[in-house]
C-alpha atoms as a PDB file:
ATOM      1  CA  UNK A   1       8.262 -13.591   5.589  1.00  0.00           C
ATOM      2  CA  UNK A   2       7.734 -13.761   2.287  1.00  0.00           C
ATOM      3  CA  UNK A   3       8.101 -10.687  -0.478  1.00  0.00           C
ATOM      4  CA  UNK A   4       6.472 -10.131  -3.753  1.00  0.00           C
ATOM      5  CA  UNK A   5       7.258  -7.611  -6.136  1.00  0.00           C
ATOM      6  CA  UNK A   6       6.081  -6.613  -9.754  1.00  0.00           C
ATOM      7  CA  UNK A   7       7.980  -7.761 -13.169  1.00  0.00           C
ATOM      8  CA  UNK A   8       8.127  -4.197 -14.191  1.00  0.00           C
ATOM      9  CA  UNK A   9      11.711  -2.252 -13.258  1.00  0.00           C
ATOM     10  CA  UNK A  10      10.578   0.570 -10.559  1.00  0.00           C
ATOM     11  CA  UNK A  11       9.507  -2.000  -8.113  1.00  0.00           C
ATOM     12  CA  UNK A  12       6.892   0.594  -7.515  1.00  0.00           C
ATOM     13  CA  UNK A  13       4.352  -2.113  -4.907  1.00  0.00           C
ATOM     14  CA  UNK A  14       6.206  -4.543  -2.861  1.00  0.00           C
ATOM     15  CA  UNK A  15       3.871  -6.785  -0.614  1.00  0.00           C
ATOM     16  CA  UNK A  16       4.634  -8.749   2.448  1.00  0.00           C
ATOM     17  CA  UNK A  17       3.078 -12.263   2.638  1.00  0.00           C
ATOM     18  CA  UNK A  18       3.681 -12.867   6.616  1.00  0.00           C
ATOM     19  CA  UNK A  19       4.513 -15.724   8.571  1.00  0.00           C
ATOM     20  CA  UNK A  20       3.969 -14.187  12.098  1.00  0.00           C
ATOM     21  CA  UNK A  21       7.206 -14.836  14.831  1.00  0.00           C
ATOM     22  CA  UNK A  22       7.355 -14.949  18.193  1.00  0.00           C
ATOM     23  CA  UNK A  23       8.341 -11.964  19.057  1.00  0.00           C
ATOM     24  CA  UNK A  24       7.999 -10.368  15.791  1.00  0.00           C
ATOM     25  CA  UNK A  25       7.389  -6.494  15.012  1.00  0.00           C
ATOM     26  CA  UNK A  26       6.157  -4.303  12.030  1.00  0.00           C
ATOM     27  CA  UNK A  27       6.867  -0.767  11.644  1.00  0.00           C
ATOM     28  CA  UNK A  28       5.441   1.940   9.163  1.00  0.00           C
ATOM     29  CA  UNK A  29       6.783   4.784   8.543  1.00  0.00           C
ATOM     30  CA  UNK A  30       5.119   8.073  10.212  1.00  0.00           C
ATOM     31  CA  UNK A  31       3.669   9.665   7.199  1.00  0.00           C
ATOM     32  CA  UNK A  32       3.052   8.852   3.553  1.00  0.00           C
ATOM     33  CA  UNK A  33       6.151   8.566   1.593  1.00  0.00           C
ATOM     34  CA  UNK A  34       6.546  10.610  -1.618  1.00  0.00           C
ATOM     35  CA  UNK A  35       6.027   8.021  -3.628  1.00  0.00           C
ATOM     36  CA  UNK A  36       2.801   6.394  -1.889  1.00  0.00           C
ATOM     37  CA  UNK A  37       0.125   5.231  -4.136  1.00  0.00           C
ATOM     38  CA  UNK A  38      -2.312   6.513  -1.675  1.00  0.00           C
ATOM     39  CA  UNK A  39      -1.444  10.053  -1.894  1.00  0.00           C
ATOM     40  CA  UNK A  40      -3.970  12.107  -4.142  1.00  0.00           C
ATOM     41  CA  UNK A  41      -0.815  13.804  -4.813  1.00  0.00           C
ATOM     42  CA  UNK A  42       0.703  10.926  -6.136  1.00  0.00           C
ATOM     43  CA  UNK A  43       1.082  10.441 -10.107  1.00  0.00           C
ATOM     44  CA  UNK A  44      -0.231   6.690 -10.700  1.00  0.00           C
ATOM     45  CA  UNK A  45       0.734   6.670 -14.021  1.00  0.00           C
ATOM     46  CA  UNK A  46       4.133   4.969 -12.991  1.00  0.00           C
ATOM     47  CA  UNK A  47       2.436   2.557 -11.136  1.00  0.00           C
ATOM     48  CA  UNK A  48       2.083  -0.960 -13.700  1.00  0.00           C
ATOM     49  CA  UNK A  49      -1.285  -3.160 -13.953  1.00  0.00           C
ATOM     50  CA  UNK A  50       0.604  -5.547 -11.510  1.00  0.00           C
ATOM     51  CA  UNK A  51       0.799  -3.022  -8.982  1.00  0.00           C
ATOM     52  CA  UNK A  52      -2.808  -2.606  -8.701  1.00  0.00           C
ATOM     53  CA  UNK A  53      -3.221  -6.259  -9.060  1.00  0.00           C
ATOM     54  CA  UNK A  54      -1.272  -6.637  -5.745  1.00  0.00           C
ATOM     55  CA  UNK A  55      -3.024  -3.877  -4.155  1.00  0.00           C
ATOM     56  CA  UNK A  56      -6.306  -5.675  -4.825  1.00  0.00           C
ATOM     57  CA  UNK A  57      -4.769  -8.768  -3.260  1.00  0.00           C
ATOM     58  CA  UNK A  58      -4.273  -6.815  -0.045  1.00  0.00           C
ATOM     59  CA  UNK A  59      -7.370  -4.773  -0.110  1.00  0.00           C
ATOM     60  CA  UNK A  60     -10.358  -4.958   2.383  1.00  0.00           C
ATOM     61  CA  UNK A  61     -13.018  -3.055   2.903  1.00  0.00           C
ATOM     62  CA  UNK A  62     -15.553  -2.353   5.810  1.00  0.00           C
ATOM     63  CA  UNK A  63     -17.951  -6.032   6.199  1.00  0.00           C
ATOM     64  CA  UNK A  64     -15.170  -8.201   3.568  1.00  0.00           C
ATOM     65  CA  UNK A  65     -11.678  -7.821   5.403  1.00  0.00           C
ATOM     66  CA  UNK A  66      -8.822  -9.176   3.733  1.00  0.00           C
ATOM     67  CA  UNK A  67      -8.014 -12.636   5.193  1.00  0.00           C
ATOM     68  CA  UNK A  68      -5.200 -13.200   6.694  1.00  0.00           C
ATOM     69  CA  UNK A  69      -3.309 -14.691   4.120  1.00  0.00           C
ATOM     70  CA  UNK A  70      -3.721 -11.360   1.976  1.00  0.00           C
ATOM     71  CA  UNK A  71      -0.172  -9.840   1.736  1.00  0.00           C
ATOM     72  CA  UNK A  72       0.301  -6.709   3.440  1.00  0.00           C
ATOM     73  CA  UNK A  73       1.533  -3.939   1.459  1.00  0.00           C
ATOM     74  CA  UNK A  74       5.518  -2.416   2.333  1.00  0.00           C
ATOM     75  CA  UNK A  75       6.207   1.056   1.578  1.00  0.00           C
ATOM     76  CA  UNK A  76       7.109   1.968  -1.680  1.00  0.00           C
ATOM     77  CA  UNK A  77      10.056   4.094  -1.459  1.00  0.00           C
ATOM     78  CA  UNK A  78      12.096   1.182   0.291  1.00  0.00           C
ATOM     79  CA  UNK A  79      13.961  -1.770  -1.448  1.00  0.00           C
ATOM     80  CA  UNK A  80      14.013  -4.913  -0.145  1.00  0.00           C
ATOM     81  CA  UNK A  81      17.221  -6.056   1.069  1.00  0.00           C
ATOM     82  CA  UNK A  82      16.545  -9.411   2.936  1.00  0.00           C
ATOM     83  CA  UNK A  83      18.153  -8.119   5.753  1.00  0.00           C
ATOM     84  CA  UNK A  84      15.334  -6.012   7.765  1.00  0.00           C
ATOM     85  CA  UNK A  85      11.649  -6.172   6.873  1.00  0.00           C
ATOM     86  CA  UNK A  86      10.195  -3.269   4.873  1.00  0.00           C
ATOM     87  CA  UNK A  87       8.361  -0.470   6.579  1.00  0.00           C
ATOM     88  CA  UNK A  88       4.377  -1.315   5.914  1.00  0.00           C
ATOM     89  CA  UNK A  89       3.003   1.467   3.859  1.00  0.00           C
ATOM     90  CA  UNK A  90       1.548   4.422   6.118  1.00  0.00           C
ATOM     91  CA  UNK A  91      -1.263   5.462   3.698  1.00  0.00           C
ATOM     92  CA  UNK A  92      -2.105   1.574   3.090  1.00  0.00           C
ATOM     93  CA  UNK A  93      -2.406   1.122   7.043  1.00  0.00           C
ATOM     94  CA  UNK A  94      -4.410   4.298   7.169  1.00  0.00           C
ATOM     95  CA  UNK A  95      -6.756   3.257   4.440  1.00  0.00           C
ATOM     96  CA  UNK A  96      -7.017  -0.807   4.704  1.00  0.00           C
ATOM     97  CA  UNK A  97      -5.154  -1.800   7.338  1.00  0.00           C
ATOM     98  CA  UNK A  98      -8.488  -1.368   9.818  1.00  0.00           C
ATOM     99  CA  UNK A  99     -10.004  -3.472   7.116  1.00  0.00           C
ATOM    100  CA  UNK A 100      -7.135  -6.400   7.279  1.00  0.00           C
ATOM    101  CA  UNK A 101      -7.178  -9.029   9.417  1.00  0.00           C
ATOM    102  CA  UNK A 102      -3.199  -9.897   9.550  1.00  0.00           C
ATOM    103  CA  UNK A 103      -3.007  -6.134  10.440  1.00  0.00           C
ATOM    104  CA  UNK A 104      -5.541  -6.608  12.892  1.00  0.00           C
ATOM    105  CA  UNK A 105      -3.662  -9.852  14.396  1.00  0.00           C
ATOM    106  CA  UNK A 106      -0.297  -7.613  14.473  1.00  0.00           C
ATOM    107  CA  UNK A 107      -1.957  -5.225  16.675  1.00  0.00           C
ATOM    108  CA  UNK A 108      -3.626  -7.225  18.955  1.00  0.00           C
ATOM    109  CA  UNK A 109      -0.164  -9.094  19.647  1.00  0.00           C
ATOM    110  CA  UNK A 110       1.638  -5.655  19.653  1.00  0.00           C
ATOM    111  CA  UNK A 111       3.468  -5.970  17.001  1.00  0.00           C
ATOM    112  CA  UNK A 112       2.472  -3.028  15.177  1.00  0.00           C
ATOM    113  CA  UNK A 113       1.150  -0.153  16.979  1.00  0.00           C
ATOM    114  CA  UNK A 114      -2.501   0.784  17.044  1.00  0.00           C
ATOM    115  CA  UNK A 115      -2.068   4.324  16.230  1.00  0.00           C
ATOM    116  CA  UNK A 116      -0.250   3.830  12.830  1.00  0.00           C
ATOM    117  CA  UNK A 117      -4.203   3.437  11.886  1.00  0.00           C
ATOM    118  CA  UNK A 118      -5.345   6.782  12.911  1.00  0.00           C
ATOM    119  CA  UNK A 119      -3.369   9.410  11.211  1.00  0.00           C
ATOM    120  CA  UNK A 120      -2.829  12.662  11.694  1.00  0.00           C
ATOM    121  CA  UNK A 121      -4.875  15.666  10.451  1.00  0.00           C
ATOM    122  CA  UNK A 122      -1.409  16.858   9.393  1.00  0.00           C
ATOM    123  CA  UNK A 123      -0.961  13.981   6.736  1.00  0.00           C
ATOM    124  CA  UNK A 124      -1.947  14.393   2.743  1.00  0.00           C
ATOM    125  CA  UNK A 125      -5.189  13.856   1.491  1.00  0.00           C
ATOM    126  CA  UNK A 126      -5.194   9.953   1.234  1.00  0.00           C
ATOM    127  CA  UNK A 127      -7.643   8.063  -1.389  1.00  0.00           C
ATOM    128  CA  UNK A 128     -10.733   7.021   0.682  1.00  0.00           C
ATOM    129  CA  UNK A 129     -10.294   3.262  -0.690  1.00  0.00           C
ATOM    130  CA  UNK A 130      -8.861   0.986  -3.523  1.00  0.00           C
ATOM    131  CA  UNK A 131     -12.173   1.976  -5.704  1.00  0.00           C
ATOM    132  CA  UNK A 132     -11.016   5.527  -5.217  1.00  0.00           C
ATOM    133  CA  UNK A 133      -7.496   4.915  -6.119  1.00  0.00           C
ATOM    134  CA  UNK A 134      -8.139   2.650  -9.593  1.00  0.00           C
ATOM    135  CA  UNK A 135     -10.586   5.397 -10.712  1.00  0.00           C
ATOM    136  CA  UNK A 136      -7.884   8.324 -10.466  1.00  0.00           C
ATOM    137  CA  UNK A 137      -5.526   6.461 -11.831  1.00  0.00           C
ATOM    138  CA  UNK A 138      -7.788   5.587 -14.870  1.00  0.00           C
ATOM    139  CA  UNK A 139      -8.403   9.228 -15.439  1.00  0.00           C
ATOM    140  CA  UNK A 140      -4.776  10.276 -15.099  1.00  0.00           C
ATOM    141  CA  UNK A 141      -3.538   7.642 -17.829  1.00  0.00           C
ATOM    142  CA  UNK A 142      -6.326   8.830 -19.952  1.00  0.00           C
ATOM    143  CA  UNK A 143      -5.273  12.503 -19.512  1.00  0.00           C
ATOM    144  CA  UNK A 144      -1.717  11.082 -20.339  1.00  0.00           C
ATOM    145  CA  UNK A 145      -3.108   9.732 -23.406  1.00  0.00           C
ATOM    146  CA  UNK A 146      -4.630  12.509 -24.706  1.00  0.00           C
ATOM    147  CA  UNK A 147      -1.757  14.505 -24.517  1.00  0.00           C
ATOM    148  CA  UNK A 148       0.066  12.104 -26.531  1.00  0.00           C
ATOM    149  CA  UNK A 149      -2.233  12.456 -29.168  1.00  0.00           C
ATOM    150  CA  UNK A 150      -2.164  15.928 -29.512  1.00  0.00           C
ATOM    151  CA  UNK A 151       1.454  16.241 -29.538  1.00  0.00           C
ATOM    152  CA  UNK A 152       1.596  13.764 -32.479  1.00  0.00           C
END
């Protein structure tokens, strides 16, 4: 497996590339993390141009899935350590991961269980899609902007 972070210093997007093993399974966690770009909760501000650039890498949407070369996206609140694979973000899976065709592959060899794509009524509101997400956080860095402005 190979992992791809951001040059910026909060690591706030890591990405899985996979090589799929024998054997092999992924895990999510069982509910957004704080930090989880996919949260309409979530302040994007912190999130750098190469974050979204690697969540368009791993985006898919309903008739154009992702191939299965896009990365996968690991959830944010994790570092990688080499050691143990990240947790795949829960409000990615939830979002794309019906629209990904690694994801899909994981699934259908049980390696990642079908019901991290279905979640809960109990979960945060999630951004409906990728289109969605880069809009908000437009808006919130413009907000940010203007409040710069006044203050100065």
């Amino acid at each position: 497996m190979e992992h791809a972070s951001g040059p910026h210093s909060d690591d706030a997007v890591h990405v899985t590339v996979l090589a799929f093993e024998p054997g092999a399974t992924y895990h999510s966690r069982d509910h957004p993390c704080a930090r989880c770009l996919w949260r309409t909760d979530t302040d994007l501000t912190a999130a750098s141009d190469h974050d979204m650039d690697l969540l368009a890498r791993a985006n898919g949407r309903p008739r154009e899935l992702a191939t299965f070369e896009a990365p996968v996206v690991d959830c944010s609140l994790e570092q990688p350590d080499g050691a143990q694979p990240l947790p795949w973000c829960a409000g990615w899976l939830a979002v794309i991961g019906q629209h990904h065709l690694a994801v899909h592959l994981a699934i259908a060899v049980k390696a990642l269980r079908h019901g991290t794509l279905a979640p809960p009524d109990t979960w945060p509101r999630l951004y409906p899609n990728l289109e969605a997400l880069l809009e908000a956080r437009e808006e919130q860095l413009q907000r940010r902007r203007a409040g710069r402005e006044r203050r100065a």
